[in-house]
C-alpha atoms as a PDB file:
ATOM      1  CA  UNK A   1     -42.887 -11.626  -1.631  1.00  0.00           C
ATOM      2  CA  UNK A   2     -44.130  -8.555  -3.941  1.00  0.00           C
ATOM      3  CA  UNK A   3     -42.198  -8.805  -7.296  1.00  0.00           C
ATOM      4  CA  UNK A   4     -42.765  -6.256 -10.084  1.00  0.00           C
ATOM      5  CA  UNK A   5     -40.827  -4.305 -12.551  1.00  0.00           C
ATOM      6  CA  UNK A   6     -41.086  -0.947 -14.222  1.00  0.00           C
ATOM      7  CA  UNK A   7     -38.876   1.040 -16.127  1.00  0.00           C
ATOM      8  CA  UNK A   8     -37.594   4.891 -15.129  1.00  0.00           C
ATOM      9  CA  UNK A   9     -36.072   7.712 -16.780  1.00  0.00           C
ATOM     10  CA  UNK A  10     -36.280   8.307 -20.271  1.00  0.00           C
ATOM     11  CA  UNK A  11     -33.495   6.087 -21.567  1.00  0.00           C
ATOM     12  CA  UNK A  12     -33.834   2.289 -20.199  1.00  0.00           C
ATOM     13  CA  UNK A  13     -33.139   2.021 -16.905  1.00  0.00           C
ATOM     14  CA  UNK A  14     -35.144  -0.702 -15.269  1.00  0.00           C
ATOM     15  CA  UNK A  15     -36.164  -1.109 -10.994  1.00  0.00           C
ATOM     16  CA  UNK A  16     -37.277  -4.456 -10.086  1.00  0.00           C
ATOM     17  CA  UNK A  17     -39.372  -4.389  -6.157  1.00  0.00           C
ATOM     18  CA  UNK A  18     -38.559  -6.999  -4.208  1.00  0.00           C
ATOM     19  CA  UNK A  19     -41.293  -6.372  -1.470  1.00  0.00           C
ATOM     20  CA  UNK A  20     -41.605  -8.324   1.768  1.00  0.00           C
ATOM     21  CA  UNK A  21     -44.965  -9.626   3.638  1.00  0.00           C
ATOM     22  CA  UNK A  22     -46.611  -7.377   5.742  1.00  0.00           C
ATOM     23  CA  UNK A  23     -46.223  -8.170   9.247  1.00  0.00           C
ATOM     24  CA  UNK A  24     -42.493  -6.922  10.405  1.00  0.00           C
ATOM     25  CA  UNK A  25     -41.469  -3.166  11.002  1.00  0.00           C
ATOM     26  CA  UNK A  26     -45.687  -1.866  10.658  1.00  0.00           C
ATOM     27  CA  UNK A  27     -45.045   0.822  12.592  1.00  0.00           C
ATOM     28  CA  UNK A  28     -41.976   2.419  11.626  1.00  0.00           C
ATOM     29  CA  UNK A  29     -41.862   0.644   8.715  1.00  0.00           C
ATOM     30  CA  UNK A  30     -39.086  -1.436   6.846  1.00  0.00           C
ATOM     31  CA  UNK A  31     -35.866  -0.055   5.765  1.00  0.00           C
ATOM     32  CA  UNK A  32     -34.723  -0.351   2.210  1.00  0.00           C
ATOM     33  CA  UNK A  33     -31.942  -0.762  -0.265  1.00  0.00           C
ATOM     34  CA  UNK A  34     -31.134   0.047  -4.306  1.00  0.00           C
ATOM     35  CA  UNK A  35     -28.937  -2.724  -5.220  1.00  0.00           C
ATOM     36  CA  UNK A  36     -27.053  -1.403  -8.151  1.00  0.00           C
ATOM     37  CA  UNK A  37     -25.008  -4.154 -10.105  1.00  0.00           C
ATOM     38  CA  UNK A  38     -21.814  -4.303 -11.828  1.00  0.00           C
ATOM     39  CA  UNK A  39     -20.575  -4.729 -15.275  1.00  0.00           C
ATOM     40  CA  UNK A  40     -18.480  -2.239 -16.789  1.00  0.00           C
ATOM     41  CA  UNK A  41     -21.464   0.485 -17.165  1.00  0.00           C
ATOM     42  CA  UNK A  42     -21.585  -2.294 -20.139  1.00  0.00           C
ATOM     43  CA  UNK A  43     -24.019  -4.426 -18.937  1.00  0.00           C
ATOM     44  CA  UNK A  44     -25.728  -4.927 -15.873  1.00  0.00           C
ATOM     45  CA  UNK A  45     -24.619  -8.829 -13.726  1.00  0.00           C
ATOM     46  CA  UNK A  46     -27.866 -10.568 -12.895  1.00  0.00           C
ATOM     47  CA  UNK A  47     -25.179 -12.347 -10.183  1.00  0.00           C
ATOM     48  CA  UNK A  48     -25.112  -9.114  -8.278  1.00  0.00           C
ATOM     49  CA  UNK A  49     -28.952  -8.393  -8.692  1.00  0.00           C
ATOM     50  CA  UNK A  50     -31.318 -11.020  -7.454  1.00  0.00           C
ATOM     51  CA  UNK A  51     -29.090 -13.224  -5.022  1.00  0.00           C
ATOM     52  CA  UNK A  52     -27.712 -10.293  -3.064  1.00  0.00           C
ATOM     53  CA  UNK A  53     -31.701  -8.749  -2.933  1.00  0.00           C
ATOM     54  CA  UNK A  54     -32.668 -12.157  -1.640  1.00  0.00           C
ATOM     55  CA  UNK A  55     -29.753 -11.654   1.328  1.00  0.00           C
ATOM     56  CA  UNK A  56     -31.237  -8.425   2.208  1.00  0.00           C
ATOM     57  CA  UNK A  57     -35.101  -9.549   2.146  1.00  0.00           C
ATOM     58  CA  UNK A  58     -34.154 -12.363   4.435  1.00  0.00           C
ATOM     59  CA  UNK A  59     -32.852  -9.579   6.700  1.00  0.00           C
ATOM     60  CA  UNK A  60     -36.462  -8.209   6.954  1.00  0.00           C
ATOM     61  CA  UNK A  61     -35.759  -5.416   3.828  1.00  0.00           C
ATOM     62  CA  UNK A  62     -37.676  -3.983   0.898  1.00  0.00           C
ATOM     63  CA  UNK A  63     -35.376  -4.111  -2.321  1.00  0.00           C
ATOM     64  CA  UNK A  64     -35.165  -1.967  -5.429  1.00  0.00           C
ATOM     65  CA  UNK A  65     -32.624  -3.401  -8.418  1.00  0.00           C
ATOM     66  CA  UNK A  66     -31.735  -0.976 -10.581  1.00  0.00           C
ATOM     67  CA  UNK A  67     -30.691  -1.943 -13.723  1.00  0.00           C
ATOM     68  CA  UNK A  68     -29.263   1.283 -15.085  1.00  0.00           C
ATOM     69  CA  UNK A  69     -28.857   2.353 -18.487  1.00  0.00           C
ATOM     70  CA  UNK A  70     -26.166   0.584 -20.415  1.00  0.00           C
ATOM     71  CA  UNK A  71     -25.605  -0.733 -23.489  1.00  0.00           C
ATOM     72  CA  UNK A  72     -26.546  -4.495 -22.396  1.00  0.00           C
ATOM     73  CA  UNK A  73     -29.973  -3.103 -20.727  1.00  0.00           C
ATOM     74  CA  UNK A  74     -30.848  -1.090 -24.142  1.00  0.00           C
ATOM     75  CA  UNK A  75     -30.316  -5.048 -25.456  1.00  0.00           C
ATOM     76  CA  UNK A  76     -32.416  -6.355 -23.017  1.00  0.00           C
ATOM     77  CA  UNK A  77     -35.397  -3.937 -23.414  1.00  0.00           C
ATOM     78  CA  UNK A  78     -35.144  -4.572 -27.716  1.00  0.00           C
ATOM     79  CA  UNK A  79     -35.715  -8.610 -26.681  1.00  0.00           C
ATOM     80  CA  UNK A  80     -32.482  -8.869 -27.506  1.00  0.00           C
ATOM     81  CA  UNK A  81     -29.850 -11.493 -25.621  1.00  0.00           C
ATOM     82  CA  UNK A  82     -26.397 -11.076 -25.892  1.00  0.00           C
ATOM     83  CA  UNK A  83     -23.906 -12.466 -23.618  1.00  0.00           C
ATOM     84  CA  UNK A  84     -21.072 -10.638 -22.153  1.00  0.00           C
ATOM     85  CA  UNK A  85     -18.543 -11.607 -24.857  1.00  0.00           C
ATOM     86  CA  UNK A  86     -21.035 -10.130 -27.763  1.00  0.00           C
ATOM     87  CA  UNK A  87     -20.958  -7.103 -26.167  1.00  0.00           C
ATOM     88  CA  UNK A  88     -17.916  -6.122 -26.057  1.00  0.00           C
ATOM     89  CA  UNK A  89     -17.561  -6.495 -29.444  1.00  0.00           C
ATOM     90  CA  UNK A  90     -20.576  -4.672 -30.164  1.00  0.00           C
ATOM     91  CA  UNK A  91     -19.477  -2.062 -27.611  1.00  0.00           C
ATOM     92  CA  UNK A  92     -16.065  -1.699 -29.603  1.00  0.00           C
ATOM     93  CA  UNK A  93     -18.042  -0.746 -32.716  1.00  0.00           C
ATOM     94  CA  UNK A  94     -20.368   1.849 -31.085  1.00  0.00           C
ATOM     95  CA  UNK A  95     -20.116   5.491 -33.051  1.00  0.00           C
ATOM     96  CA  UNK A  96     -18.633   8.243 -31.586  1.00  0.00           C
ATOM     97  CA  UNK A  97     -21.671  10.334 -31.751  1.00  0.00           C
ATOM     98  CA  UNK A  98     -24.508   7.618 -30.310  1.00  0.00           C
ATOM     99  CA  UNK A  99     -25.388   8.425 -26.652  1.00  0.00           C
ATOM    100  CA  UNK A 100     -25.870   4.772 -24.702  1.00  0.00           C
ATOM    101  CA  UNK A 101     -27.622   5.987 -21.545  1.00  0.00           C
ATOM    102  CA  UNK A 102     -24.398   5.107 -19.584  1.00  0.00           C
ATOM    103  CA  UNK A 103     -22.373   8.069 -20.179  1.00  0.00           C
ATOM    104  CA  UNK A 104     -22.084  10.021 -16.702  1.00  0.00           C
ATOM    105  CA  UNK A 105     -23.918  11.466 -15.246  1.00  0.00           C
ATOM    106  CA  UNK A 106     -26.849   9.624 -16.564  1.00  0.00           C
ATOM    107  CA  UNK A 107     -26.888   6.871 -14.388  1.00  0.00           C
ATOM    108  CA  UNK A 108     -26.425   8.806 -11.258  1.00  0.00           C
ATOM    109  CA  UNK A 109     -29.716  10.626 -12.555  1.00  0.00           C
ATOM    110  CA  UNK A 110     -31.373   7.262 -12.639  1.00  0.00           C
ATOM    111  CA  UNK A 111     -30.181   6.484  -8.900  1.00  0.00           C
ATOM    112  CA  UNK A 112     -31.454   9.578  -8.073  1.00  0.00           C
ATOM    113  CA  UNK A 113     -35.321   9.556  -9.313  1.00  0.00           C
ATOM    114  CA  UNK A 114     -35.322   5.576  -8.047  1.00  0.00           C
ATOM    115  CA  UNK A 115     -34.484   7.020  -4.435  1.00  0.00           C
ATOM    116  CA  UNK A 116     -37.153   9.420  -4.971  1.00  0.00           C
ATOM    117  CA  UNK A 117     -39.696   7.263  -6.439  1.00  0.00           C
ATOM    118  CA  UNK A 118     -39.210   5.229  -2.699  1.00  0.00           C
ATOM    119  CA  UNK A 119     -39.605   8.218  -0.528  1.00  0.00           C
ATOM    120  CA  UNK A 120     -42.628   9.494  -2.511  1.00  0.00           C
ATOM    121  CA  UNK A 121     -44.355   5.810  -1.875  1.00  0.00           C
ATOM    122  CA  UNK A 122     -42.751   5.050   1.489  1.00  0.00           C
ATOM    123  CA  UNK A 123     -46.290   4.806   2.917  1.00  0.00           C
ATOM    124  CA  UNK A 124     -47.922   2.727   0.066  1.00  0.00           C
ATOM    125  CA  UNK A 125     -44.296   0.285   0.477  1.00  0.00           C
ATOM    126  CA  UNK A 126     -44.048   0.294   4.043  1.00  0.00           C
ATOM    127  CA  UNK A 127     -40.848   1.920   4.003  1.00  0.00           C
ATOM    128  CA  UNK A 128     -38.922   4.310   6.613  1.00  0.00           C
ATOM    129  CA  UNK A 129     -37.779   7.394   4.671  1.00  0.00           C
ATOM    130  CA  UNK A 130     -34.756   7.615   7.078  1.00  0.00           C
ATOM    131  CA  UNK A 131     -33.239   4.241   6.484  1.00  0.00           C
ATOM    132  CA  UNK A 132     -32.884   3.791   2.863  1.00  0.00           C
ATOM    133  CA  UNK A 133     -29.526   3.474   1.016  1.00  0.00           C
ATOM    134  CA  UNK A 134     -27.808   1.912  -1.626  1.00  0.00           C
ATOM    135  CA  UNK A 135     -25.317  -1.047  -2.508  1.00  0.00           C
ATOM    136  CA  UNK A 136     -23.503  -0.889  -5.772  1.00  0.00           C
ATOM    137  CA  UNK A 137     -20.161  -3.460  -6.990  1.00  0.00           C
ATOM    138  CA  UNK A 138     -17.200  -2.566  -9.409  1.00  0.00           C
ATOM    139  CA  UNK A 139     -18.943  -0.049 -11.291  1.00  0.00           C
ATOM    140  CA  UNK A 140     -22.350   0.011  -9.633  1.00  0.00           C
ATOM    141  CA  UNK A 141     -20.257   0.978  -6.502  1.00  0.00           C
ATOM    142  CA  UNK A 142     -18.759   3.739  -8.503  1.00  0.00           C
ATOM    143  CA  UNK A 143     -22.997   4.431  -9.164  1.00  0.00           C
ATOM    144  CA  UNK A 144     -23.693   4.084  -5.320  1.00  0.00           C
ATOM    145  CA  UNK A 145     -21.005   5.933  -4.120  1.00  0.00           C
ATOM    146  CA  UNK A 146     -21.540   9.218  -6.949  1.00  0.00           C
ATOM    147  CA  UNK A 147     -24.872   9.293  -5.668  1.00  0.00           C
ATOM    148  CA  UNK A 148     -23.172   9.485  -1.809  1.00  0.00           C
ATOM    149  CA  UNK A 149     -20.303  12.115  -2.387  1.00  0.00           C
ATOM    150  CA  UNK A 150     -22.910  14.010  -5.052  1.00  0.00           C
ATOM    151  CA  UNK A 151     -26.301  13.812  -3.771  1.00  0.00           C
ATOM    152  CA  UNK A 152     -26.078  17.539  -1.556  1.00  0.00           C
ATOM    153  CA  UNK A 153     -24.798  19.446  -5.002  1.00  0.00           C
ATOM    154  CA  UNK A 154     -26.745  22.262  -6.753  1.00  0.00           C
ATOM    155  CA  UNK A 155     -25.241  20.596 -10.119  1.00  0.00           C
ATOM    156  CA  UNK A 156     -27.418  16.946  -9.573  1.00  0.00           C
ATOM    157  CA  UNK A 157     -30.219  18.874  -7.984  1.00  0.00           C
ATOM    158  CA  UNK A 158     -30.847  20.994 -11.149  1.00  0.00           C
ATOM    159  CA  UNK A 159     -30.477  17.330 -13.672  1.00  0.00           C
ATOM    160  CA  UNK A 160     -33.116  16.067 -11.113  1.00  0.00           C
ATOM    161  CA  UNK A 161     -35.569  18.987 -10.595  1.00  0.00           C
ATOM    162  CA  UNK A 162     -35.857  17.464  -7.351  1.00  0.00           C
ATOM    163  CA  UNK A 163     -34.482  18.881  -3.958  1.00  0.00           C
ATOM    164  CA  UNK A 164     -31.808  16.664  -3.035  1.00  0.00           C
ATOM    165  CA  UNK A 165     -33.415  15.544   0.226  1.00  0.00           C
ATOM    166  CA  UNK A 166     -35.721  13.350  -2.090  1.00  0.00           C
ATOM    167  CA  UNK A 167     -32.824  11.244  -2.831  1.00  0.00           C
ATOM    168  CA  UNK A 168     -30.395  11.611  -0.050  1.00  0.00           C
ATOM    169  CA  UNK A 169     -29.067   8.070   0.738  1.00  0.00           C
ATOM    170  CA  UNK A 170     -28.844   6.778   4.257  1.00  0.00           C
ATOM    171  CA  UNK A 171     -26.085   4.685   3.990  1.00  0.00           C
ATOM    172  CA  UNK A 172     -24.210   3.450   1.095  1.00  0.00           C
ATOM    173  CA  UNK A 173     -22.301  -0.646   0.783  1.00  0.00           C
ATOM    174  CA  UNK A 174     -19.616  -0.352  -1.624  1.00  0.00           C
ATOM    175  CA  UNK A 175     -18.141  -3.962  -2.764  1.00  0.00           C
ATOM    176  CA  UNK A 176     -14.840  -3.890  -4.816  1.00  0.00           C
ATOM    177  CA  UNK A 177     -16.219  -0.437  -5.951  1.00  0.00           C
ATOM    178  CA  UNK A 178     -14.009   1.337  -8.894  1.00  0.00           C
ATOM    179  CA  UNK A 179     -13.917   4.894  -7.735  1.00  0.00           C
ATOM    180  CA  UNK A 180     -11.023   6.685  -9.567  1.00  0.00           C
ATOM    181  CA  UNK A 181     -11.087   5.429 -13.148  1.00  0.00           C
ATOM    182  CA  UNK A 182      -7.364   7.189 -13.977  1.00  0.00           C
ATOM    183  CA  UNK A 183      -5.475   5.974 -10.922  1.00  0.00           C
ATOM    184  CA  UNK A 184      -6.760   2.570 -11.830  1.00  0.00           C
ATOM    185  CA  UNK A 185      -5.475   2.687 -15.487  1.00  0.00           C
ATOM    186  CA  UNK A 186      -2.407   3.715 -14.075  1.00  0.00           C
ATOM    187  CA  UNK A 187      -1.790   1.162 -11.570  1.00  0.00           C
ATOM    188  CA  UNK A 188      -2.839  -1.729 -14.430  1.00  0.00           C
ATOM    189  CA  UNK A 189      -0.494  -0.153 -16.656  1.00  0.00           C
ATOM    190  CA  UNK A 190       2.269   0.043 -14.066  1.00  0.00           C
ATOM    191  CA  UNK A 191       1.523  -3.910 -13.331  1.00  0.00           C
ATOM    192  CA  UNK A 192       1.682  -4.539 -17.144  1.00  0.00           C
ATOM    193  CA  UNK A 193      -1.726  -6.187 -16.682  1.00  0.00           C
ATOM    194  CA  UNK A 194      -5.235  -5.386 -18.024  1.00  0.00           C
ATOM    195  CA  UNK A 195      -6.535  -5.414 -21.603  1.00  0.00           C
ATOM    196  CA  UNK A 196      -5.877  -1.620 -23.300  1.00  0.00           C
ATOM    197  CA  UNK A 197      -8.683  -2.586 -25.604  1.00  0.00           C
ATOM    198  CA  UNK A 198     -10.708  -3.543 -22.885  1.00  0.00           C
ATOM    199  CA  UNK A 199      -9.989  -0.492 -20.769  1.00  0.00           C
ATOM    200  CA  UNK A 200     -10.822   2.111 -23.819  1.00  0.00           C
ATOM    201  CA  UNK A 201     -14.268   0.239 -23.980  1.00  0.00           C
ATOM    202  CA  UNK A 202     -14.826   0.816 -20.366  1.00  0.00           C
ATOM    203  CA  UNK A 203     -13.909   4.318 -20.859  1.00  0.00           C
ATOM    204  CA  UNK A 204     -16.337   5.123 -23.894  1.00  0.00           C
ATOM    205  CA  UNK A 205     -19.341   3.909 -22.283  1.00  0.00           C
ATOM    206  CA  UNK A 206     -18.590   5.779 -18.857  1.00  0.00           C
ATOM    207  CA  UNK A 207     -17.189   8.859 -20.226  1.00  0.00           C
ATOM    208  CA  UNK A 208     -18.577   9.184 -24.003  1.00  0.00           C
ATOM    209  CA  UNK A 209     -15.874   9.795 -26.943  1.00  0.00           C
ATOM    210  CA  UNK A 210     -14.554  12.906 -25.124  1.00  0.00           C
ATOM    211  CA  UNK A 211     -13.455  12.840 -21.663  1.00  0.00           C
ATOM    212  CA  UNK A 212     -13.418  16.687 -20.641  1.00  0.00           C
ATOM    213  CA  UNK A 213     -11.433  17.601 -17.428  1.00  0.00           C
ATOM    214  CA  UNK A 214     -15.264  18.412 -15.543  1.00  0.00           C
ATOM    215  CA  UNK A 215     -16.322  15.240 -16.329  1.00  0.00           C
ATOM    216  CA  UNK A 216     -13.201  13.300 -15.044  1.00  0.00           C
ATOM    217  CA  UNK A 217     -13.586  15.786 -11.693  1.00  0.00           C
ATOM    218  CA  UNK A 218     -16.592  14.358 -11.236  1.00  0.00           C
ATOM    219  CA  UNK A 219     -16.307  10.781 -11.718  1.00  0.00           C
ATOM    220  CA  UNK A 220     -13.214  10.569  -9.702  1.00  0.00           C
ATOM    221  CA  UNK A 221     -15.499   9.912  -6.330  1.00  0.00           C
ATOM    222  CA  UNK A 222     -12.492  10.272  -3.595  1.00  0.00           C
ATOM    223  CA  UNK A 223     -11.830  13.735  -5.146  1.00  0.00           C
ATOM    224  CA  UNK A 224     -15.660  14.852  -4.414  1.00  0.00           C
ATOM    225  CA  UNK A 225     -15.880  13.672  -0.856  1.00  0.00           C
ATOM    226  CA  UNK A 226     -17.894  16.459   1.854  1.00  0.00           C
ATOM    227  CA  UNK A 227     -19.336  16.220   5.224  1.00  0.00           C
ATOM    228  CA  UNK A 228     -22.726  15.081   3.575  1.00  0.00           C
ATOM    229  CA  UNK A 229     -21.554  11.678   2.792  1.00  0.00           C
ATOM    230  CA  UNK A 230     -24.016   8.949   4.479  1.00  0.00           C
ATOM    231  CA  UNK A 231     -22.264   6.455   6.570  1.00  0.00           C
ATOM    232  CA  UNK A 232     -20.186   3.822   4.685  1.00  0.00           C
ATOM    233  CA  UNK A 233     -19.519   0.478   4.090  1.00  0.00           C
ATOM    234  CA  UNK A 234     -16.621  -0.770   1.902  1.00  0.00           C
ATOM    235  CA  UNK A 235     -15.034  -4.464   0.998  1.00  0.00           C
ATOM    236  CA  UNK A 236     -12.710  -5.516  -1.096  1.00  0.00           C
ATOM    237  CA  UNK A 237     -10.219  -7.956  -1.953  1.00  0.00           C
ATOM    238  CA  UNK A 238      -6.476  -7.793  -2.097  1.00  0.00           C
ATOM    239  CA  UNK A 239      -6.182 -10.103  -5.178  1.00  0.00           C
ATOM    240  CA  UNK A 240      -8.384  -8.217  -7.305  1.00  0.00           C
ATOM    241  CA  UNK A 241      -6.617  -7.610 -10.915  1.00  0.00           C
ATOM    242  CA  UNK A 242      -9.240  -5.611 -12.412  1.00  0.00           C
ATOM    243  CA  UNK A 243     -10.469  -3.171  -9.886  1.00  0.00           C
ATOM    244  CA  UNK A 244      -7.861  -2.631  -7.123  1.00  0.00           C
ATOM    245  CA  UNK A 245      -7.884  -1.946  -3.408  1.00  0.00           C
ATOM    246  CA  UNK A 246      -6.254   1.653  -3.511  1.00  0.00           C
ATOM    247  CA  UNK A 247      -9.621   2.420  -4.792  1.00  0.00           C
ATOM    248  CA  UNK A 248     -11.129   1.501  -1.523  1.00  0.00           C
ATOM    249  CA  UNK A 249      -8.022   2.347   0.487  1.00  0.00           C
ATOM    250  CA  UNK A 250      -7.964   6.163  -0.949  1.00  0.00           C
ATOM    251  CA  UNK A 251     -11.848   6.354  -0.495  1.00  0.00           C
ATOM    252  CA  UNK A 252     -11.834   5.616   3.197  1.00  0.00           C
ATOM    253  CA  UNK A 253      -8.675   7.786   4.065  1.00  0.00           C
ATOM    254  CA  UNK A 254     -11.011  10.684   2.239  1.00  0.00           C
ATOM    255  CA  UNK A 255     -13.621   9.543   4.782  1.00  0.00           C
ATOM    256  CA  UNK A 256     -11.830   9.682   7.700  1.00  0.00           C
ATOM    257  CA  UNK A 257     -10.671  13.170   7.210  1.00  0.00           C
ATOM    258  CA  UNK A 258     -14.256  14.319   6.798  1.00  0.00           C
ATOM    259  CA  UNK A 259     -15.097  12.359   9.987  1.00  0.00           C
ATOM    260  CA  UNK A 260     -17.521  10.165   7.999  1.00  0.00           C
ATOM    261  CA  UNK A 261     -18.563   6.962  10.021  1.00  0.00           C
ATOM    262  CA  UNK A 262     -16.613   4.581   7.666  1.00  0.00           C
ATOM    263  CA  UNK A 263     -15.862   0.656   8.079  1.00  0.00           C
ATOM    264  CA  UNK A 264     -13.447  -1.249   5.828  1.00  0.00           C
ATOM    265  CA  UNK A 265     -13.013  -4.758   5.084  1.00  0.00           C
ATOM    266  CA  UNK A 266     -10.623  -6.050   2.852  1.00  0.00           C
ATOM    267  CA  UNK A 267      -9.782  -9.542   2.409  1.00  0.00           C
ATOM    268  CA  UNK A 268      -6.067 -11.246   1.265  1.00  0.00           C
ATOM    269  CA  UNK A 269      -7.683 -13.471  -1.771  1.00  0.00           C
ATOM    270  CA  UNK A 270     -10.766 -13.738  -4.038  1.00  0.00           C
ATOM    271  CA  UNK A 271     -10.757 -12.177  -7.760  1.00  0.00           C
ATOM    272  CA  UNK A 272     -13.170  -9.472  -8.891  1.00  0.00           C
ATOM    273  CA  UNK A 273     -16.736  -9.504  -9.193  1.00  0.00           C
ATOM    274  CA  UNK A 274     -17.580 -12.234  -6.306  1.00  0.00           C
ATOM    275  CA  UNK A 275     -20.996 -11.201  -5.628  1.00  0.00           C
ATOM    276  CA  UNK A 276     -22.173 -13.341  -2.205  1.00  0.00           C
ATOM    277  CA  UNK A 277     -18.846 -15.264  -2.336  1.00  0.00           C
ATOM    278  CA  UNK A 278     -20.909 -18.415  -2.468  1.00  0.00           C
ATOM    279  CA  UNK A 279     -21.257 -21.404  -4.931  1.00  0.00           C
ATOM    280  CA  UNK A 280     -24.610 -19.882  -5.737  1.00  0.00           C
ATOM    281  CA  UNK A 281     -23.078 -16.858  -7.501  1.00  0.00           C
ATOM    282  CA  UNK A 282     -20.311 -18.424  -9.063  1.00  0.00           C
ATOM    283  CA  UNK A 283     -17.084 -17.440  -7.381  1.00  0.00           C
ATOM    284  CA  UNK A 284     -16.853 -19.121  -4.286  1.00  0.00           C
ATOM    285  CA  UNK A 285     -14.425 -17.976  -1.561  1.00  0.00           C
ATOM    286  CA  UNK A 286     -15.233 -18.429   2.276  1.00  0.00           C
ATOM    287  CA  UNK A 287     -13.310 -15.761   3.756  1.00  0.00           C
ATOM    288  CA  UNK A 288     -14.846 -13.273   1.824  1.00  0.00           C
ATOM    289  CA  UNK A 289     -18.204 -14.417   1.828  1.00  0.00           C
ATOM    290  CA  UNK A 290     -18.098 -13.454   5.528  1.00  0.00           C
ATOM    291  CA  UNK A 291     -18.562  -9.769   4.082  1.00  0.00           C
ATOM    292  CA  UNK A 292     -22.803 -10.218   4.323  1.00  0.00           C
ATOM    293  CA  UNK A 293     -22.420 -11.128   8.087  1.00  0.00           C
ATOM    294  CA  UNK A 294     -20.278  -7.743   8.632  1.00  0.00           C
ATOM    295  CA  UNK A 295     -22.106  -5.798   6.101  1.00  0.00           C
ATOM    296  CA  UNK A 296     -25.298  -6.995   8.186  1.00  0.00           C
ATOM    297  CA  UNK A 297     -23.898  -6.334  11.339  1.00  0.00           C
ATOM    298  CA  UNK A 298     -22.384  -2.846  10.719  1.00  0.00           C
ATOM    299  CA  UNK A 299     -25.869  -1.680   9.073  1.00  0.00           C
ATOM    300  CA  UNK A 300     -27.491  -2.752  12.225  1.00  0.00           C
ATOM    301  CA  UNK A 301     -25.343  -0.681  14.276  1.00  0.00           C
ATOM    302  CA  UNK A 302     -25.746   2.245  11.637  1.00  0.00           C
ATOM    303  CA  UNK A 303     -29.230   2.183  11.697  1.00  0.00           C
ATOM    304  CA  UNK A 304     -30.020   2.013  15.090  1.00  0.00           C
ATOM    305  CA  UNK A 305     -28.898   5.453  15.854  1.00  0.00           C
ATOM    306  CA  UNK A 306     -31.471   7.122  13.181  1.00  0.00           C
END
């Protein structure tokens, strides 16, 4: 295995290769996937990073992590370590007028010039332009998936300077994805769960200080779906408190009136932010771990008629 890192965009956005030996796929070459983790747009989860690129290089693909610009990753590039906890509290002090890198759309820009970056080197990588997509969880889903409902649109295209078909994804994997950031508040505060401190955190470093009526348009993913969304994949758990199904269950009704091929898997238990499923990423649960098999399975299918 190939493993370097570089840095992209002009915040701190980082893209770790994963490359595979030579050998397998030479002459169409290997397909390819941006893993983009969770975390809140807060931080990036090293559980949903390196473990779940390992999965797909076993299954004979080139991987790109991209750990998109947040406040944890601007941490990270000082030399500075922090755990999860710390920044919270750091992001509760942040000033209303300091621009983090993970205010939207800036991460979607980041997604964007990482899928380009692989098609302009798809012959130097060994990869096939027409099979590369993305896999993001909680709020790297809601990074995947804005890529995949905004990737065709003459607003992204002129952020980029690129013509969309640089960064068009091929598929898209969307594990416990958050995808409408109001309906969720709504159904926590309905519940009478969730931290309101927590939530207005979440908010700033997604939305800025000022959430304008655009910018909520174009975060809220299910609101933004078109004919040009790539085939997708979506799991999810029933027992998730922090991010829940009617995300995914409002995402794929939005598919299936666009006719987009769609598959959904949601299982009864398992909390948020389960990565693999496994003992190896923390939060083991076996019925859910069986997500990789169908994930696997499904992008097997997908990709054989391209």
């Amino acid at each position: 295995m190939n493993l370097q890192s570089f840095y992209i965009g002009d915040k701190h956005a980082e893209v770790t290769m994963m490359l595979g030996e030579s050998g397998v796929y030479e002459k169409e070459g290997r397909p390819a996937v941006v893993i983009c983790p969770g975390g809140s747009y807060m931080y990036v989860s090293d559980r949903e990073a390196e473990p779940v690129g390992y999965e797909f290089l076993a299954k004979g693909y080139h991987v790109f992590i991209l750990r998109y610009s947040t406040l944890g990753s601007a941490m990270r590039k000082e030399g500075n370590a922090v755990n999860r906890d710390e920044l919270y509290q750091i992001a509760s002090m942040v000033e209303a007028d300091e621009t983090l890198g993970s205010e939207f759309p800036g991460p979607l820009v980041e997604l964007a010039e990482t899928m380009t970056f692989i098609r302009e080197n798809c012959h130097e990588f060994n990869v096939n332009p027409d099979k590369i997509g993305v896999i993001g969880f909680s709020a790297g889903g809601h990074l995947a998936a804005s890529l995949g409902v905004h990737w065709n649109t003459s607003w992204l295209k002129g952020l980029t300077g690129t013509e969309p078909r640089w960064y068009k994804p091929n598929f898209q994997i969307l594990s416990y994805p958050i995808l409408d950031f109001m309906m969720n508040k709504s159904i926590a505060e309905e519940r009478g769960i969730g931290d309101p401190k927590y939530m207005t955190t979440a908010s700033r470093m997604i939305f800025g200080p000022h959430v304008t009526d655009e910018l909520l348009d174009r975060a809220t993913l299910a609101k933004n779906i078109s004919k040009d969304v790539p085939p997708t994949f979506i799991w999810h758990t029933v027992a998730d408190q922090l991010v829940f199904v009617q995300n995914s269950l409002d995402f794929a009704k939005g598919l299936e009136a666009h006719q987009i091929p769609w598959e959904l898997h949601t299982f009864k238990s398992g909390g948020h932010g389960l990565s693999l499923a496994t003992e190896m990423t923390g939060n083991e649960d076996r019925r859910a771990a069986n997500w990789t098999g169908l994930m696997f399975s499904w992008l097997q299918e997908t990709l054989k008629e391209k």
